[in-house]
N, C-alpha and C. Protein backbone atom coordinates (compact mmCIF):
# COMPACT_ATOMS: atom_id res chain seq x y z
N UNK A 1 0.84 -1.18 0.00
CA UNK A 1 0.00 0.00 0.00
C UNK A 1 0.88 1.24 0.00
N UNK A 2 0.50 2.21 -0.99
CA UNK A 2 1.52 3.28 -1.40
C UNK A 2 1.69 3.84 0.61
N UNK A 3 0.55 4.30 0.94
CA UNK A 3 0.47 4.76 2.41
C UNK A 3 1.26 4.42 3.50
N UNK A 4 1.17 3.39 3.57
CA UNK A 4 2.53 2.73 4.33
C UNK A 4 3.58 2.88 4.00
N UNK A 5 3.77 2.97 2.96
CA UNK A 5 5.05 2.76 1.99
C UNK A 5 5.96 4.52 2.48
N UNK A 6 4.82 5.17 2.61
CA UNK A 6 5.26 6.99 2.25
C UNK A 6 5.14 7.10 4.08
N UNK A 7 4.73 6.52 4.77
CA UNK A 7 4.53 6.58 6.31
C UNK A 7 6.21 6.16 7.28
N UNK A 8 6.38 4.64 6.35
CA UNK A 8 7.77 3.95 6.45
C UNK A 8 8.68 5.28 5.97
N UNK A 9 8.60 5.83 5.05
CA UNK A 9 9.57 6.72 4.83
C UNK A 9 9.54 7.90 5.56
N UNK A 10 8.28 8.68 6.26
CA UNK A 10 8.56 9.91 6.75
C UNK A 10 9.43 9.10 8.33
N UNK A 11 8.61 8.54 8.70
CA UNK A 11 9.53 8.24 10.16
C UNK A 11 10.67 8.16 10.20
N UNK A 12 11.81 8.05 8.73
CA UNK A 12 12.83 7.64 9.27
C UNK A 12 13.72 9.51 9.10
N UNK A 13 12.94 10.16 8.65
CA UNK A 13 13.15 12.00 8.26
C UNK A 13 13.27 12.75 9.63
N UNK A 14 14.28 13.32 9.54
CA UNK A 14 14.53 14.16 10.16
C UNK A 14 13.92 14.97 11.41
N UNK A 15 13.34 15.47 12.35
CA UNK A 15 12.69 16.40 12.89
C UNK A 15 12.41 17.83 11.95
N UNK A 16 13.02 18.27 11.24
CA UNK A 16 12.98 19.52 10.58
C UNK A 16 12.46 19.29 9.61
N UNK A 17 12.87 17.77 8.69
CA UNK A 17 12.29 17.50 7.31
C UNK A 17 10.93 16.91 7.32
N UNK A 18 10.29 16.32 8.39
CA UNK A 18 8.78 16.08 8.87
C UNK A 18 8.22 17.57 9.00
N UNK A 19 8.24 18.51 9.28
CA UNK A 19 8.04 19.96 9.82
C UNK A 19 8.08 20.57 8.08
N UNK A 20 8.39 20.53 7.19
CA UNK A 20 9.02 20.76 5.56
C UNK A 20 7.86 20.24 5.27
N UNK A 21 8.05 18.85 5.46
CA UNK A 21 6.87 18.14 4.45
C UNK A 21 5.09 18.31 5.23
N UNK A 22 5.28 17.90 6.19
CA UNK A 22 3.99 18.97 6.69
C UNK A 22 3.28 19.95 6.38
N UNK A 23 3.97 21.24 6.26
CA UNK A 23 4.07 22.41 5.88
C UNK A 23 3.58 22.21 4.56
N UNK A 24 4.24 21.51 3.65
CA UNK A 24 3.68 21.80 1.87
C UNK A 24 2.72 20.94 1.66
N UNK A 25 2.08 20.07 2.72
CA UNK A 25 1.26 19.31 2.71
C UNK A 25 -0.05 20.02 2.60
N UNK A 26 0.23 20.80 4.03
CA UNK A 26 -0.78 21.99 3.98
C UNK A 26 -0.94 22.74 3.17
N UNK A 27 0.36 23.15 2.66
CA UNK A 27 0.17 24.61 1.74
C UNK A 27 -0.60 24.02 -0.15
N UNK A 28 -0.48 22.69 0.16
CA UNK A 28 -0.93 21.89 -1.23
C UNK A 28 -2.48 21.90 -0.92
N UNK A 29 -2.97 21.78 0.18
CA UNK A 29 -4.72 21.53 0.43
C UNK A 29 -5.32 23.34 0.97
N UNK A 30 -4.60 24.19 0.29
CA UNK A 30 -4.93 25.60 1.01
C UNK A 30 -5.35 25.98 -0.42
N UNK A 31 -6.13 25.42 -0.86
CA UNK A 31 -6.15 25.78 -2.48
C UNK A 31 -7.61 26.32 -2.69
N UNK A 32 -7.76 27.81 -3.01
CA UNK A 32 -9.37 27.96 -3.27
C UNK A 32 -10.46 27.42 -4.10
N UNK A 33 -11.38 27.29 -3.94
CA UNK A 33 -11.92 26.75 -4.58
C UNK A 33 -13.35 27.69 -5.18
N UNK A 34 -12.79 27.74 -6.82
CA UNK A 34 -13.42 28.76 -7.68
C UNK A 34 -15.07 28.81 -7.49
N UNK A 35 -15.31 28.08 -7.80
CA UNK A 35 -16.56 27.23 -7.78
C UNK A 35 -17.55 27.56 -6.61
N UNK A 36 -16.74 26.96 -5.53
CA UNK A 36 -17.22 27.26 -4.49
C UNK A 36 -17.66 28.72 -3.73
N UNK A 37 -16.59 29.23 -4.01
CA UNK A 37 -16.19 31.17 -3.21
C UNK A 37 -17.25 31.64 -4.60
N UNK A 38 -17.94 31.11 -5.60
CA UNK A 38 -18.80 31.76 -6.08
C UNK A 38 -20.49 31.54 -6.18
N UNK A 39 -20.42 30.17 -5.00
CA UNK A 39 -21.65 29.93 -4.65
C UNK A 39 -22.21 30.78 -3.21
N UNK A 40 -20.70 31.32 -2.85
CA UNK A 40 -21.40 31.93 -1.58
C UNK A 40 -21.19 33.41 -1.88
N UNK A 41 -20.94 33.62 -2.68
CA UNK A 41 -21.00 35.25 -3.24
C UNK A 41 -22.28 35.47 -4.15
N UNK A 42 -23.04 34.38 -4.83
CA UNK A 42 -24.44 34.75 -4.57
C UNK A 42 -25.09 34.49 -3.68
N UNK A 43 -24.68 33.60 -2.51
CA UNK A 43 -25.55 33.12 -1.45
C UNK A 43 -25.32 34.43 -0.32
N UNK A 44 -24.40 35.04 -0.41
CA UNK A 44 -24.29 36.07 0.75
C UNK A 44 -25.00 37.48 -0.37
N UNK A 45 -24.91 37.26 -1.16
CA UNK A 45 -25.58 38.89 -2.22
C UNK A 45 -27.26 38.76 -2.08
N UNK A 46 -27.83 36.96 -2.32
CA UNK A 46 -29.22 36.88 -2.07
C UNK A 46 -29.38 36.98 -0.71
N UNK A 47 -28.61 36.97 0.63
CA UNK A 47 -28.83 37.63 2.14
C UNK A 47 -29.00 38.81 1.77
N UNK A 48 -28.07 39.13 1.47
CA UNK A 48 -28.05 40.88 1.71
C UNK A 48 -29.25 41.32 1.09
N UNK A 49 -29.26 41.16 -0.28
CA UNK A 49 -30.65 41.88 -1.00
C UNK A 49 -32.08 41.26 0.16
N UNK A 50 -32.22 40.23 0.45
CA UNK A 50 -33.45 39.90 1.64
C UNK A 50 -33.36 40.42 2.51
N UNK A 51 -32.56 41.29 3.48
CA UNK A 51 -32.02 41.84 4.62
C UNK A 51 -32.46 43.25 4.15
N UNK A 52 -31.80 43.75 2.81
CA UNK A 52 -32.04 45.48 2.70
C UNK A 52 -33.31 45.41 1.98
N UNK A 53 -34.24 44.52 1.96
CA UNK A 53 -35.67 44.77 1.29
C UNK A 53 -36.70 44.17 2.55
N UNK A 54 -36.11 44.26 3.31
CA UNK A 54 -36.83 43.99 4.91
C UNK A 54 -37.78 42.15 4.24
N UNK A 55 -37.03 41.64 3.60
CA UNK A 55 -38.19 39.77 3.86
C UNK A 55 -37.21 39.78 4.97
N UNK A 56 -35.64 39.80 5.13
CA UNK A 56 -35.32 38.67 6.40
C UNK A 56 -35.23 40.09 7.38
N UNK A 57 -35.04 39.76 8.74
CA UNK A 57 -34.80 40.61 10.19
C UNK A 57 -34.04 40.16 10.65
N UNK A 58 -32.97 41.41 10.75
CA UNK A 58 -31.23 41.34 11.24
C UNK A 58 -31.61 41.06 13.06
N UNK A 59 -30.60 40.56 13.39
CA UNK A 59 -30.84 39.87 15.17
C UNK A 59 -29.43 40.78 15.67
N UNK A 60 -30.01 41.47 16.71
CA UNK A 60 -28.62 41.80 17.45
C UNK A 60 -27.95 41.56 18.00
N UNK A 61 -26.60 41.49 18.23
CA UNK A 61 -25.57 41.12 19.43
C UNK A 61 -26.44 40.81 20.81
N UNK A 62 -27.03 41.46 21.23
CA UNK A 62 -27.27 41.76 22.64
C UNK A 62 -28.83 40.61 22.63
N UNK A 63 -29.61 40.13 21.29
CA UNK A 63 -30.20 39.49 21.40
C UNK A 63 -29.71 37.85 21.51
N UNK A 64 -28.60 38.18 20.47
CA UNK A 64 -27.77 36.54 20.47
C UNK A 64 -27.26 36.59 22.08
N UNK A 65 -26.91 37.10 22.34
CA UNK A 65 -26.12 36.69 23.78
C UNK A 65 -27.30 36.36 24.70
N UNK A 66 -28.02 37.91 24.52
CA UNK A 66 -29.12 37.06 25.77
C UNK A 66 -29.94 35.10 25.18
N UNK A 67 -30.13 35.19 24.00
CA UNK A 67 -30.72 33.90 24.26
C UNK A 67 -29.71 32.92 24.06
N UNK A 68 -28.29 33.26 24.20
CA UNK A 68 -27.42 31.96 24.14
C UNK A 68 -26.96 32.06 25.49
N UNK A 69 -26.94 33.16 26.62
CA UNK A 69 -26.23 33.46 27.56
C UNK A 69 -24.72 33.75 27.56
N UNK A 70 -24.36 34.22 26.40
CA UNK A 70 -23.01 34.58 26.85
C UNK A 70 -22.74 36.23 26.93
């Protein structure tokens, strides 16, 4: 199994070179996603337009806290 195979190999790496490959591991899955960031840019534009044409009612700070208690 490739997984094992790439698992057997980080253990025998360095402290610094585990910390390297980590790092670009992450920086490889930090990737936007087009598609997505444009389903919520009409999904936050159809809030807003329902919000400034009074269908939805904005909730305040002081209401969220009181009914969550914080």
């Amino acid at each position: 199994m490739l997984t094992h195979a790439i698992k057997s190999e980080v253990t025998s790496l360095k402290p610094v070179d585990k910390v390297r490959l980590a790092e670009f591991i992450f920086d490889s899955l930090d990737k936007p996603d087009h598609a997505l960031e444009q389903k919520w840019v009409a999904e936050s534009e159809k809030r807003y337009k329902a919000y400034k044409s009074g269908k939805v009612k904005g909730i305040s700070l002081a209401e969220i806290r009181e009914k969550y208690g914080k």
